[in-house]
PDB file of N, CA and C in Angstrom:
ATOM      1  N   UNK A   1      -3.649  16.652  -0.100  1.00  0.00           N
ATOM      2  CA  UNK A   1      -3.865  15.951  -1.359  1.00  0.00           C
ATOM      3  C   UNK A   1      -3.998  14.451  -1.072  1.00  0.00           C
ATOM      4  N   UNK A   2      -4.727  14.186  -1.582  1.00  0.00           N
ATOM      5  CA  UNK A   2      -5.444  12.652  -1.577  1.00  0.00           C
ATOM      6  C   UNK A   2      -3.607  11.500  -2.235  1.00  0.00           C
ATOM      7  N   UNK A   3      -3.148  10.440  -1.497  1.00  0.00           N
ATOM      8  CA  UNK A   3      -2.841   9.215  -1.994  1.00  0.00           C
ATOM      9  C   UNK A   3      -2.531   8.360  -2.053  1.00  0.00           C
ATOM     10  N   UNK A   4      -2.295   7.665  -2.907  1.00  0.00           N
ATOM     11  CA  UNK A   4      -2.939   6.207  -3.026  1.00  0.00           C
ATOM     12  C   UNK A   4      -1.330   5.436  -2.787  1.00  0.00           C
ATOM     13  N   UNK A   5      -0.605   5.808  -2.640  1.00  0.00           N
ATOM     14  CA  UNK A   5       1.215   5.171  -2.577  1.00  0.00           C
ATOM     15  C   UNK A   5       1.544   4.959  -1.179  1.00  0.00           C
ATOM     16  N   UNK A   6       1.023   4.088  -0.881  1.00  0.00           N
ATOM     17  CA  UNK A   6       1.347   3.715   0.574  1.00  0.00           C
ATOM     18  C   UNK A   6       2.876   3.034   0.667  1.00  0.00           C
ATOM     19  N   UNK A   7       3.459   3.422  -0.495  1.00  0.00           N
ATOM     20  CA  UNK A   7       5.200   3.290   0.261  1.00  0.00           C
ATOM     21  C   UNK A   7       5.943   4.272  -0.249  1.00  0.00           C
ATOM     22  N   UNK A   8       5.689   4.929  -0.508  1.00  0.00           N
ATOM     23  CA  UNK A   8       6.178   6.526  -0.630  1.00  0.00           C
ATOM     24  C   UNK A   8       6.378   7.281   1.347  1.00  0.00           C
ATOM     25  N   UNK A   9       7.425   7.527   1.728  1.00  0.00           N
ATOM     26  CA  UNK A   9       7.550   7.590   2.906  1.00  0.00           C
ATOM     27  C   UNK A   9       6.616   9.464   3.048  1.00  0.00           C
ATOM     28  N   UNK A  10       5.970   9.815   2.288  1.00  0.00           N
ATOM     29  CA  UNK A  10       5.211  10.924   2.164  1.00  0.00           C
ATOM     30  C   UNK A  10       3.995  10.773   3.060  1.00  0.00           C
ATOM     31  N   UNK A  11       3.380   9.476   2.791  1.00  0.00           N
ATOM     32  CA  UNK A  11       2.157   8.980   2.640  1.00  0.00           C
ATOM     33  C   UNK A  11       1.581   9.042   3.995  1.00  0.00           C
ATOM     34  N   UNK A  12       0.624   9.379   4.284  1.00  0.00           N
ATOM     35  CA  UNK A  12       0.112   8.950   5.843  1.00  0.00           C
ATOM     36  C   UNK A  12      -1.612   9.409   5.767  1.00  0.00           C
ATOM     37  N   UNK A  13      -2.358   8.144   6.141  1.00  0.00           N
ATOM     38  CA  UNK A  13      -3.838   8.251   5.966  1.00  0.00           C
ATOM     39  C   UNK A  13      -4.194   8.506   4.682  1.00  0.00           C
ATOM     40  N   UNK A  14      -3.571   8.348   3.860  1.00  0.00           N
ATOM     41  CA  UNK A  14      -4.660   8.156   2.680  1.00  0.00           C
ATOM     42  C   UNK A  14      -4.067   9.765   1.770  1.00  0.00           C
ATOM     43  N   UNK A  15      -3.076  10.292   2.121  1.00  0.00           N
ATOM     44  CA  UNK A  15      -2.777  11.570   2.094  1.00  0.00           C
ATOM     45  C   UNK A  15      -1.337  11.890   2.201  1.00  0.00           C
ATOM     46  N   UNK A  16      -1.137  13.055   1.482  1.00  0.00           N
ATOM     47  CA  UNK A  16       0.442  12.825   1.261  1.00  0.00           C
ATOM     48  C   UNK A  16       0.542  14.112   2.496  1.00  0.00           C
ATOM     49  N   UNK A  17       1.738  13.976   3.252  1.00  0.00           N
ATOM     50  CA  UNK A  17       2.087  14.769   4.828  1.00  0.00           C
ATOM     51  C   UNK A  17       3.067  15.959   3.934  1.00  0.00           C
ATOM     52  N   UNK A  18       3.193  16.244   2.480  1.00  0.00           N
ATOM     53  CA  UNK A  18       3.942  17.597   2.194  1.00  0.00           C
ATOM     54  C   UNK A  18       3.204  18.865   2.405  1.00  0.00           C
ATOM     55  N   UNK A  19       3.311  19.715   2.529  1.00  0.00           N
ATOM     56  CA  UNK A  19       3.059  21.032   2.239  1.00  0.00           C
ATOM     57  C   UNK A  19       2.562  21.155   0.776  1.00  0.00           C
ATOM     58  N   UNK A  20       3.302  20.988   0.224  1.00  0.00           N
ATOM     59  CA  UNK A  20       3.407  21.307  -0.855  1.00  0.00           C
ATOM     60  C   UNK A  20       3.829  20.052  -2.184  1.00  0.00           C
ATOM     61  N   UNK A  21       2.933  19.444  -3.174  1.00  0.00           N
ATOM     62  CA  UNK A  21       3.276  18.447  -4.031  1.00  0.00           C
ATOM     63  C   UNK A  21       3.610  18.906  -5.438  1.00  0.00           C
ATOM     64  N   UNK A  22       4.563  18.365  -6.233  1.00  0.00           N
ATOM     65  CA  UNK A  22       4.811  19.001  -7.676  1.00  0.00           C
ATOM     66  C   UNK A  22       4.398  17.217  -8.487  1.00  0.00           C
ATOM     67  N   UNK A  23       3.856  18.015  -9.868  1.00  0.00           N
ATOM     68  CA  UNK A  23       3.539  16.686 -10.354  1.00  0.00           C
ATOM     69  C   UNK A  23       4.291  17.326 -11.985  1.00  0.00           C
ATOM     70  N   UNK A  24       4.439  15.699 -12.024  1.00  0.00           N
ATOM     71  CA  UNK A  24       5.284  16.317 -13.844  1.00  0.00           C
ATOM     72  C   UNK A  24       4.027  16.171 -14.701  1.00  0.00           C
ATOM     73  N   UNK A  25       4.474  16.137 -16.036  1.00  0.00           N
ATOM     74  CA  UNK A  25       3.412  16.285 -17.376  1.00  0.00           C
ATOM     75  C   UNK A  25       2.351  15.411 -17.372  1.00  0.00           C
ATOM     76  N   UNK A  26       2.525  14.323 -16.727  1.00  0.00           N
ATOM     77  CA  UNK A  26       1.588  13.435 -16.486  1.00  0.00           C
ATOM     78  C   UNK A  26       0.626  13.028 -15.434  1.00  0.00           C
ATOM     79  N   UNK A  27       0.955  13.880 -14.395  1.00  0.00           N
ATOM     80  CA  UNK A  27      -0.015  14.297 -13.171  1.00  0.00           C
ATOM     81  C   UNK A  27       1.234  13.157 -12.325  1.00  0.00           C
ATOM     82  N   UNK A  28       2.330  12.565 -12.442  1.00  0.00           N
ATOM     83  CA  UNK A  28       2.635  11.474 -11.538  1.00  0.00           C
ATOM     84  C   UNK A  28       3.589  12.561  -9.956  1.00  0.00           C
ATOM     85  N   UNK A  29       3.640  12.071  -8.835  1.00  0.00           N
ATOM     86  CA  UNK A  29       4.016  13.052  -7.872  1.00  0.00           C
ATOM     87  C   UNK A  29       6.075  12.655  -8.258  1.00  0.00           C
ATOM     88  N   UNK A  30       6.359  14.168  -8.584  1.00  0.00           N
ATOM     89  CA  UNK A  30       7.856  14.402  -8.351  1.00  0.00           C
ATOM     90  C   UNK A  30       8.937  13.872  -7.392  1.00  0.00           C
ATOM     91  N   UNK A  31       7.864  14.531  -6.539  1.00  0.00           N
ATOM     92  CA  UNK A  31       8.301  14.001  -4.630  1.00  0.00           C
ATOM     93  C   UNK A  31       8.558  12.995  -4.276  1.00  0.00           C
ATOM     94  N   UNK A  32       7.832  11.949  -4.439  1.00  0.00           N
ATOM     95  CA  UNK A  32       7.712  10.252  -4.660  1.00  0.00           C
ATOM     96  C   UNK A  32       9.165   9.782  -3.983  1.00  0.00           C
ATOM     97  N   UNK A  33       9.520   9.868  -2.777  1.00  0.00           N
ATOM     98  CA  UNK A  33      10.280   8.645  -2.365  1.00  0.00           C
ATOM     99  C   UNK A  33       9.564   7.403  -1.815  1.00  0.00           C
ATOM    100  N   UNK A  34      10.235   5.967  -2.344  1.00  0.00           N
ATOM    101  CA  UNK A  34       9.471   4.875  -2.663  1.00  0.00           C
ATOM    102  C   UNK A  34      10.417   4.463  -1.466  1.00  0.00           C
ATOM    103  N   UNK A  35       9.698   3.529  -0.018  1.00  0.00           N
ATOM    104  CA  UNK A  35      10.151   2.589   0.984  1.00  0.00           C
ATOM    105  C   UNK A  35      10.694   1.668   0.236  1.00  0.00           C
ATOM    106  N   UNK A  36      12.433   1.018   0.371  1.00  0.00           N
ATOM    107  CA  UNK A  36      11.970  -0.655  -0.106  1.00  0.00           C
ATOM    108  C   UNK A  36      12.326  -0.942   1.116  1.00  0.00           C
ATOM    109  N   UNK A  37      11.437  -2.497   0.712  1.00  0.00           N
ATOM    110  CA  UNK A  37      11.117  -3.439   1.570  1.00  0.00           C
ATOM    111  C   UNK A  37      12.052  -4.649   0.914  1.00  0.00           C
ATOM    112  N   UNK A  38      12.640  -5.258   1.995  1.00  0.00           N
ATOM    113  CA  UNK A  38      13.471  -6.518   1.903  1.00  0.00           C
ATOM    114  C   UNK A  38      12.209  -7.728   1.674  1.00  0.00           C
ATOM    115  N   UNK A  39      12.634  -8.288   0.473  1.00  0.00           N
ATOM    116  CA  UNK A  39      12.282  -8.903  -0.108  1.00  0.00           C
ATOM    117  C   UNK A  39      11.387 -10.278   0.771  1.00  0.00           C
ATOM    118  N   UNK A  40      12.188 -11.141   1.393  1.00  0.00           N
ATOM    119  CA  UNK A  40      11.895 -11.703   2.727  1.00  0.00           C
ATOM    120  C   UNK A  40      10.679 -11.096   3.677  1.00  0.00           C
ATOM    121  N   UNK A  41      10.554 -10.038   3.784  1.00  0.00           N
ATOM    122  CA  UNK A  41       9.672  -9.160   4.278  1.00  0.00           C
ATOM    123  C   UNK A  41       8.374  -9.366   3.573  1.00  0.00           C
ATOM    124  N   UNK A  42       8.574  -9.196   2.826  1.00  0.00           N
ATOM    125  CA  UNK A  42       7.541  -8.778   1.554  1.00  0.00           C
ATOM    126  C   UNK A  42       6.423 -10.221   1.126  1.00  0.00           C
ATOM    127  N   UNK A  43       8.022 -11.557   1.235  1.00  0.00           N
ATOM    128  CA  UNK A  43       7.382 -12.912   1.088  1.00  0.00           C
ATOM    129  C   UNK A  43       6.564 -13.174   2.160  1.00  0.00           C
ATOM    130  N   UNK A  44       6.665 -13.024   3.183  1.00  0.00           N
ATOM    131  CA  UNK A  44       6.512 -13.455   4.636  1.00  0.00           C
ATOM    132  C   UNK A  44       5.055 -12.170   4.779  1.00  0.00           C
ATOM    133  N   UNK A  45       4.870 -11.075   4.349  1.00  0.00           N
ATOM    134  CA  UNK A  45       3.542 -10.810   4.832  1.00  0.00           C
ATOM    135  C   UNK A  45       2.862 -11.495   3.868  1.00  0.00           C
ATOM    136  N   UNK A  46       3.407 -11.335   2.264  1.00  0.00           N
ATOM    137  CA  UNK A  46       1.906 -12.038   1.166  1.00  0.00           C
ATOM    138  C   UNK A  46       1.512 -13.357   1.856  1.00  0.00           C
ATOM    139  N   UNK A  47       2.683 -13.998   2.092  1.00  0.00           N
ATOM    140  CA  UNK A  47       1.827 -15.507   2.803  1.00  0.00           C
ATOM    141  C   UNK A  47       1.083 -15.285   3.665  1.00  0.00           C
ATOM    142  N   UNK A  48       1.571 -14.644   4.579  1.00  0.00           N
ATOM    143  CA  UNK A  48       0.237 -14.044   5.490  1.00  0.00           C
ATOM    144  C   UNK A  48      -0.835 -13.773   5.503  1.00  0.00           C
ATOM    145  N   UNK A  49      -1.466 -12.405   4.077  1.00  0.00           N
ATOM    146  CA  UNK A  49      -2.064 -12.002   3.981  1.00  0.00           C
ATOM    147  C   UNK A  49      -3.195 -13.099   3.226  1.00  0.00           C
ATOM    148  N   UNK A  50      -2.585 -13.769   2.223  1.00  0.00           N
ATOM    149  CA  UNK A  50      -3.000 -15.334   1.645  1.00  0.00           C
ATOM    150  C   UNK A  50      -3.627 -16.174   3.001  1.00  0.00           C
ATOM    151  N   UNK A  51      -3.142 -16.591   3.746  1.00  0.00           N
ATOM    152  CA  UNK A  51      -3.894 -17.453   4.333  1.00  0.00           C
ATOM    153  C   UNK A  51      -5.119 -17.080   5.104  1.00  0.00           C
ATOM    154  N   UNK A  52      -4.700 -15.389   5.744  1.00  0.00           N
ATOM    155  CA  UNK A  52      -6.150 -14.583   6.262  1.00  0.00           C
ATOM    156  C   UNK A  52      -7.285 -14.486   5.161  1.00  0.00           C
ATOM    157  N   UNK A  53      -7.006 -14.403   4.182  1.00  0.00           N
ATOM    158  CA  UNK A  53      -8.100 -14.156   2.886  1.00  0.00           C
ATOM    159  C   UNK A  53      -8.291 -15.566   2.600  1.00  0.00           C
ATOM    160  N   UNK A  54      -7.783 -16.988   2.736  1.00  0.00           N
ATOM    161  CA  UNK A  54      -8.618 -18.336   2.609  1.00  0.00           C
ATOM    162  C   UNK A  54      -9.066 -18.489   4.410  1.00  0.00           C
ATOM    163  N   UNK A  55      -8.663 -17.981   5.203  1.00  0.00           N
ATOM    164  CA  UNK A  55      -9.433 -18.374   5.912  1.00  0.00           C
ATOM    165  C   UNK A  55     -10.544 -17.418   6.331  1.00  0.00           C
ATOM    166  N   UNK A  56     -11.117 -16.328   5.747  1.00  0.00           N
ATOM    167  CA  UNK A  56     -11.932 -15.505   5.654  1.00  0.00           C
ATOM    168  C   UNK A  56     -12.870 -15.766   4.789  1.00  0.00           C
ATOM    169  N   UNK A  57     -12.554 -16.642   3.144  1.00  0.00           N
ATOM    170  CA  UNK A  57     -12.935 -17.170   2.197  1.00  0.00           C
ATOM    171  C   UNK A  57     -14.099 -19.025   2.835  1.00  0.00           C
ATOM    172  N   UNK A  58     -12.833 -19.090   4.105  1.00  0.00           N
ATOM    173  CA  UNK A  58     -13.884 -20.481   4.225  1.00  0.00           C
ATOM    174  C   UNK A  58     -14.996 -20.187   5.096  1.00  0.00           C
ATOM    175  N   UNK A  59     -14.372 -19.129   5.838  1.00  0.00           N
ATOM    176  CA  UNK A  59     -15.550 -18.520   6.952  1.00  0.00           C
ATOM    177  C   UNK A  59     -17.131 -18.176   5.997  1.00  0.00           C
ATOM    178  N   UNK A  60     -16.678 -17.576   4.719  1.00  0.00           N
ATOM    179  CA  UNK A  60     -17.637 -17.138   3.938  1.00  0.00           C
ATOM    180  C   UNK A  60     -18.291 -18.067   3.655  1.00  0.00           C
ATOM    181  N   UNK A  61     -17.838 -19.228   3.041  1.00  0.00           N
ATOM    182  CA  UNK A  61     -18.348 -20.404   2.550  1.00  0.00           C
ATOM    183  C   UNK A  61     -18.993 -21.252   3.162  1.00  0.00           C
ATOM    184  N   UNK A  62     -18.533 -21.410   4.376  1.00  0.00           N
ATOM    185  CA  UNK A  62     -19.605 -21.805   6.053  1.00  0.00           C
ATOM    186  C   UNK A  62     -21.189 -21.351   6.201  1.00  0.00           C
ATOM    187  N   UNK A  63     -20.593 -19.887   6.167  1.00  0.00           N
ATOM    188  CA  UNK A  63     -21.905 -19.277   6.515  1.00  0.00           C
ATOM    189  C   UNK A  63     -23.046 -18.902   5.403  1.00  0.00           C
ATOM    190  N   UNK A  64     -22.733 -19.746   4.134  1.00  0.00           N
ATOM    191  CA  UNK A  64     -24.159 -19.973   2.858  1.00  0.00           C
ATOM    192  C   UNK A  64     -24.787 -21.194   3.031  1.00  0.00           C
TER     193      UNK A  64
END
């Protein structure tokens, strides 16, 4: 089964690794254990991911 919860410790490739998935009345997955992530963690990649996307953004802007 196809999904999209990449912190659900289920999750692997795009796809949930159960056998078997139960969904309640609303199609949402039962199964659903959610990773947390320490907060610190969490700050420290968005900045990350922020500065790769402006400096990917200026690369773009270079090359018009």
């Amino acid at each position: 089964m196809t999904c999209e919860n990449r912190l659900c410790v289920y999750w692997k490739q795009n796809a949930c690794a159960l056998r078997e998935v139960h969904l309640d009345g609303q199609g949402s997955c039962t199964d659903c254990i959610i990773v947390e992530l320490p907060e610190e963690l969490l700050e420290r990649k968005r900045a990350a991911l922020l500065r790769e996307l402006d400096r990917r953004w200026r690369k773009l802007e270079g090359e018009t």
